[in-house]
C-alpha atoms as a PDB file:
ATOM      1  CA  UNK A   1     170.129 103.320  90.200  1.00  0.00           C
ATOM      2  CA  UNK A   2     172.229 100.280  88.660  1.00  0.00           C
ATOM      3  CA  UNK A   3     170.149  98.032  86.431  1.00  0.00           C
ATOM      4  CA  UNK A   4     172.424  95.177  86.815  1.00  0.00           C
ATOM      5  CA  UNK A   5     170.903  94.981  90.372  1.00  0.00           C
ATOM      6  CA  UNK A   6     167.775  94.693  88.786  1.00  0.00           C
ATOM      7  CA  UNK A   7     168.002  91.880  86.794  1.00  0.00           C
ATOM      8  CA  UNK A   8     166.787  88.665  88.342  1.00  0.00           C
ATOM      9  CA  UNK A   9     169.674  85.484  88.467  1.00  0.00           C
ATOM     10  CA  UNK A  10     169.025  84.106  85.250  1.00  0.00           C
ATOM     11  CA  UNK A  11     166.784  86.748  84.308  1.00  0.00           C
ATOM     12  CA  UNK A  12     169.036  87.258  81.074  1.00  0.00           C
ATOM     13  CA  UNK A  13     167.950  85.532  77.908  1.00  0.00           C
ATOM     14  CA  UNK A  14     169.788  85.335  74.542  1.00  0.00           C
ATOM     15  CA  UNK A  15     167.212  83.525  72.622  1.00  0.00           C
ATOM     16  CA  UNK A  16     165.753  83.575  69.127  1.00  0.00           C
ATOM     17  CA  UNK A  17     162.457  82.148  67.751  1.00  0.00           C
ATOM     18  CA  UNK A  18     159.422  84.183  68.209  1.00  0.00           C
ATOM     19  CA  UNK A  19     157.592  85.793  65.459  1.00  0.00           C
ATOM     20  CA  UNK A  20     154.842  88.141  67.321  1.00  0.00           C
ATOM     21  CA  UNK A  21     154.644  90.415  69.727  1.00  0.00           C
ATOM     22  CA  UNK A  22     152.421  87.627  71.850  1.00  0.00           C
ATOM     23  CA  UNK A  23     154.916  84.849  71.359  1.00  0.00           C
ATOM     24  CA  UNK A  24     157.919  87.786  72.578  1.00  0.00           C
ATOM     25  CA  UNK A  25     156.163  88.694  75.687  1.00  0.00           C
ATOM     26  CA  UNK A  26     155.787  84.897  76.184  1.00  0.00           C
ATOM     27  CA  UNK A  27     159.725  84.493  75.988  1.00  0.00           C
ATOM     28  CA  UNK A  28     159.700  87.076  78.583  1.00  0.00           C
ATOM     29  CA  UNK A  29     156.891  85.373  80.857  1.00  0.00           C
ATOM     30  CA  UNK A  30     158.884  82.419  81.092  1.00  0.00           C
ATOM     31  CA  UNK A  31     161.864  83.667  81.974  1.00  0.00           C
ATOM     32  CA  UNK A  32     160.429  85.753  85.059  1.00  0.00           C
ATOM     33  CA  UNK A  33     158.268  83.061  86.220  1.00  0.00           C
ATOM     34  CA  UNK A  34     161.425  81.220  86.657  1.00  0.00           C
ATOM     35  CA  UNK A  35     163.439  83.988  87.903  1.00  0.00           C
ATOM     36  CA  UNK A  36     160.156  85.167  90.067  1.00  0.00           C
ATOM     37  CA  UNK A  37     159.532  81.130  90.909  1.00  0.00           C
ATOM     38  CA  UNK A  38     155.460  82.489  89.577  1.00  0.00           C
ATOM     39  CA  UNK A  39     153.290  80.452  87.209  1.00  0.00           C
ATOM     40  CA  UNK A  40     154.232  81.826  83.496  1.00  0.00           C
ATOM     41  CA  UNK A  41     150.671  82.095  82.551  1.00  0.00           C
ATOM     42  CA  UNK A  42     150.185  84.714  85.597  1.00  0.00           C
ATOM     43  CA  UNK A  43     153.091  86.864  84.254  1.00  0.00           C
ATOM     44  CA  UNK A  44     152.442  86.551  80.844  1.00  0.00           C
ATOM     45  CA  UNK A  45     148.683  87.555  81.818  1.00  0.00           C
ATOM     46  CA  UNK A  46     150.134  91.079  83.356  1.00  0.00           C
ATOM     47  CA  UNK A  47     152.476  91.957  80.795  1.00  0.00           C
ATOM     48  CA  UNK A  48     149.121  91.077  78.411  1.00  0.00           C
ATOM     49  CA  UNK A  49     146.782  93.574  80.627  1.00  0.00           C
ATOM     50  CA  UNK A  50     149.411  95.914  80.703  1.00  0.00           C
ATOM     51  CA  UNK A  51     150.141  95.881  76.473  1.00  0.00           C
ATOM     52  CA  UNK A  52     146.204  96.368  76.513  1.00  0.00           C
ATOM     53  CA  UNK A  53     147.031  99.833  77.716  1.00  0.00           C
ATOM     54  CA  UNK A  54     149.358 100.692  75.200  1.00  0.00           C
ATOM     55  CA  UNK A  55     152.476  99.527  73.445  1.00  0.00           C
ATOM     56  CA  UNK A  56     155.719  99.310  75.911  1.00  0.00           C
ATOM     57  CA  UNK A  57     157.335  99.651  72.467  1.00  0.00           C
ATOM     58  CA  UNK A  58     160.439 102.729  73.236  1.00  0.00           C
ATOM     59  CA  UNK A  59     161.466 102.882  69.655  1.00  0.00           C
ATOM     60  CA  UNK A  60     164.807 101.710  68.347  1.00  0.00           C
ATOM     61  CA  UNK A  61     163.872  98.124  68.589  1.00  0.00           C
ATOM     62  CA  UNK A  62     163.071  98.425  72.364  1.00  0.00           C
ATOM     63  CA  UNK A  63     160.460  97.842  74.393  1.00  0.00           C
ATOM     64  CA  UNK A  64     159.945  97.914  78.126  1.00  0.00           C
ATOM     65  CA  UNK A  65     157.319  95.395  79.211  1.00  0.00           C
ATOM     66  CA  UNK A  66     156.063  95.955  83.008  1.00  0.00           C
ATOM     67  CA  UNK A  67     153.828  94.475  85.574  1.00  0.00           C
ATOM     68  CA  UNK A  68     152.757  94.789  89.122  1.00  0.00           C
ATOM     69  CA  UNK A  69     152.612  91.553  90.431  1.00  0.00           C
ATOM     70  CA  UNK A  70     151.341  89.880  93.726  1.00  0.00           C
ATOM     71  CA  UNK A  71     154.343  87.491  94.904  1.00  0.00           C
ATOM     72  CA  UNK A  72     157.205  90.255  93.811  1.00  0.00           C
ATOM     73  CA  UNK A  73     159.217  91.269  96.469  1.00  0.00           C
ATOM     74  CA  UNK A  74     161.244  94.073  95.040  1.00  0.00           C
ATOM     75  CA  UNK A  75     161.623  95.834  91.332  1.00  0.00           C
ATOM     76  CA  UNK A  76     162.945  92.949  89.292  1.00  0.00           C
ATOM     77  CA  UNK A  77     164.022  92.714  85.691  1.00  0.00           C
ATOM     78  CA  UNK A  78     164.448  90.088  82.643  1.00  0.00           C
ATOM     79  CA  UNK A  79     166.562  90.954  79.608  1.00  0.00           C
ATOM     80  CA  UNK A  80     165.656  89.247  76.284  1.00  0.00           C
ATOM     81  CA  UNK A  81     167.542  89.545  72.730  1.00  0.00           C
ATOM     82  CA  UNK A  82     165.523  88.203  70.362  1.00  0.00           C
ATOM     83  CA  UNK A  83     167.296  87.077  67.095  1.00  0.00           C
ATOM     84  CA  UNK A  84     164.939  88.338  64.956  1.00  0.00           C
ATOM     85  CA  UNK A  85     162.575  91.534  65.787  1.00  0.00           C
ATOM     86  CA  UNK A  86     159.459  91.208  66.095  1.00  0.00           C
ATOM     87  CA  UNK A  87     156.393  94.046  65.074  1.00  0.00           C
ATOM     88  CA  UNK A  88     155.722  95.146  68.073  1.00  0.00           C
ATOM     89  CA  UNK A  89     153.150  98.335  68.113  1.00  0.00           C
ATOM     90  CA  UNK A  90     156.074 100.720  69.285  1.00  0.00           C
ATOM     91  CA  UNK A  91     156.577 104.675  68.886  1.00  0.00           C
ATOM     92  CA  UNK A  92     158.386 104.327  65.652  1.00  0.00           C
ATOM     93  CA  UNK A  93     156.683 101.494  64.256  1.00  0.00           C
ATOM     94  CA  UNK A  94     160.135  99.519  64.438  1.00  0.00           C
ATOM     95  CA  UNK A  95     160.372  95.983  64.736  1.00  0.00           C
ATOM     96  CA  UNK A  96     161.544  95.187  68.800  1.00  0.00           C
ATOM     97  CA  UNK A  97     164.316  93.067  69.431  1.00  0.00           C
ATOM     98  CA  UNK A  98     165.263  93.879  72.632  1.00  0.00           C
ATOM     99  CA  UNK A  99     163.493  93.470  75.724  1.00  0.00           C
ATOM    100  CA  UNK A 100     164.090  94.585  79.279  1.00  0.00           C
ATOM    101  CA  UNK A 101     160.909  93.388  81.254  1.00  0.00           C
ATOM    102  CA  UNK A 102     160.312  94.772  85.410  1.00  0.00           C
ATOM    103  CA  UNK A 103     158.358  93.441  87.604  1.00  0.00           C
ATOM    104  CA  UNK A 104     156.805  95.382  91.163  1.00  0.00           C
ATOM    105  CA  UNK A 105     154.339  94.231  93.868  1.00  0.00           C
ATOM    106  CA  UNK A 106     150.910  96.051  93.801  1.00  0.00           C
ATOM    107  CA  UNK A 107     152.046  98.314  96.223  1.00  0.00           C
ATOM    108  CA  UNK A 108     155.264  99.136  94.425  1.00  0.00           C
ATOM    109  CA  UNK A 109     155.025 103.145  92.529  1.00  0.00           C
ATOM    110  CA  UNK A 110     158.192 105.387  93.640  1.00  0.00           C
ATOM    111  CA  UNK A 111     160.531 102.345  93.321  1.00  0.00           C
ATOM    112  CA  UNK A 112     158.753 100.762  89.673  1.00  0.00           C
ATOM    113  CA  UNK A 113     158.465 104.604  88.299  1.00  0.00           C
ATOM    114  CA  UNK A 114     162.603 104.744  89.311  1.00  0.00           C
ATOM    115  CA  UNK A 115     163.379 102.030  87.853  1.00  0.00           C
ATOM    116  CA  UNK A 116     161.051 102.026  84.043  1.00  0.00           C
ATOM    117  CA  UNK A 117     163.042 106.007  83.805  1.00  0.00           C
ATOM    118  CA  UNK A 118     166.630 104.388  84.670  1.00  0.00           C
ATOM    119  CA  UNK A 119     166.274 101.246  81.861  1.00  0.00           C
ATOM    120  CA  UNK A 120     164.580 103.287  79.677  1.00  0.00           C
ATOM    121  CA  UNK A 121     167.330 105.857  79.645  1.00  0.00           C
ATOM    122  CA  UNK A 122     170.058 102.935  79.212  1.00  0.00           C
ATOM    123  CA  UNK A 123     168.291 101.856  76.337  1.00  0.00           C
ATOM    124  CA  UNK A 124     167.951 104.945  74.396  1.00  0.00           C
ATOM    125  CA  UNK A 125     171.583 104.952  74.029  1.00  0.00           C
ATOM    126  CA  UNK A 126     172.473 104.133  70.775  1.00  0.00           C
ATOM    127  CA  UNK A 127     176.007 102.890  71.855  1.00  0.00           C
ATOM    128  CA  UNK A 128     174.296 100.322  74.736  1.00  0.00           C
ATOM    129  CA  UNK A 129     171.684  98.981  72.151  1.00  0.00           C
ATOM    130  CA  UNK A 130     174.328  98.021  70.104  1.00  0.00           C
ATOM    131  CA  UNK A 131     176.665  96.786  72.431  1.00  0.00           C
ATOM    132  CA  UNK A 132     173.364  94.330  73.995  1.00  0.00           C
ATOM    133  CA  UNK A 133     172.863  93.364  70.410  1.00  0.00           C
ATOM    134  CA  UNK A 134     176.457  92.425  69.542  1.00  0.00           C
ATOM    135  CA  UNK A 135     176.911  90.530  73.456  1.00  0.00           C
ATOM    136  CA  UNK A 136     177.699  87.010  72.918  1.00  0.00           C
ATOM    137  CA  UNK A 137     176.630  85.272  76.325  1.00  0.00           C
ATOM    138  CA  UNK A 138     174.697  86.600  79.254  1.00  0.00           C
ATOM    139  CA  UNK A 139     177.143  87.851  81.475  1.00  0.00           C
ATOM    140  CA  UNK A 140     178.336  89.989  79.169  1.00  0.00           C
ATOM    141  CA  UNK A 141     175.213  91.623  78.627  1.00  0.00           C
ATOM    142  CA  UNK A 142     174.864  91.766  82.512  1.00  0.00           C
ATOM    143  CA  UNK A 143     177.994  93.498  82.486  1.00  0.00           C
ATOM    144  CA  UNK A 144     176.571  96.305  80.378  1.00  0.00           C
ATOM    145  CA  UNK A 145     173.646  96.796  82.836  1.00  0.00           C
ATOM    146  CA  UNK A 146     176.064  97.621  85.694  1.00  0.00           C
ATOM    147  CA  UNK A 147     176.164 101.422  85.866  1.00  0.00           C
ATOM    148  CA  UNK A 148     179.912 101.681  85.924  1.00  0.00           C
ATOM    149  CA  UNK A 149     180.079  99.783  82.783  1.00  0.00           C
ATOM    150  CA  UNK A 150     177.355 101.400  80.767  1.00  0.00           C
ATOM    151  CA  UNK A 151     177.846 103.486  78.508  1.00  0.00           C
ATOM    152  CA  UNK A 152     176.609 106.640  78.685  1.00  0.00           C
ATOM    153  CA  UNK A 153     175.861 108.669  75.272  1.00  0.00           C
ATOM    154  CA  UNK A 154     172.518 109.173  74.364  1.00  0.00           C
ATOM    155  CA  UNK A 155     171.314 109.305  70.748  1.00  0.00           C
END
């Protein structure tokens, strides 16, 4: 699977300024309601249900935020760098500070399931979370995404 087709146009946010978890996830909201053309408050209210399950938190200063939503056509993501991490409840107890957020209609399980194991196996590269953290605009970290590009050492 190539993440890069995941992520929405736009979906890729370089952005710094929140200091919770909540005010994280709402960075996130935003930018799939506009890359999802949804209301924010019905994103950020699935990614909220869905946190209410358990912490998305990978470890490593990652976290994979997910939603079924009503209005999704296909598995689609939103990449966020935060500038400063952000407690976030994960595995490890490590601050998050980067984000890779999918979205799924309802009816959406092979596809979603697919998708969560292919970003979260990008991310647990140690070489790729670097890499996203040292990108300096959002094609670049688009770039990374594309499964030709990524790197591929685990760690």
């Amino acid at each position: 699977m190539d993440i890069g087709d995941l992520l929405a146009d736009g979906g890729v946010v370089l952005r710094s300024g929140a200091s919770s978890k909540r005010q994280a996830l709402h960075t996130v909201a935003d930018a799939a309601a506009h890359a999802l053309g949804l209301p924010e408050g019905k994103v950020l209210e699935a990614l909220l249900e869905r946190e209410a399950l358990g912490s998305t938190g990978l470890g490593s200063g990652v976290a994979v935020p997910h939603a079924r939503l009503d209005g999704v056509r296909q598995v689609t993501g939103v990449f966020v760098r935060l500038d400063t991490p952000v407690a976030y409840g994960s595995v490890d107890d490590r601050p998050v500070d980067l984000l890779f957020a999918l979205f799924a209609p309802p009816s959406d399980g092979a596809e979603h399931l697919r998708a969560l194991a292919a970003v979260s196996r990008a991310l647990r590269s140690s070489e790729m979370r670097e890499h996203l953290r040292q990108a300096h605009t959002a094609d670049a970290i688009h770039a990374l995404f594309v499964s030709d590009r990524a790197p591929a050492t685990a760690a």
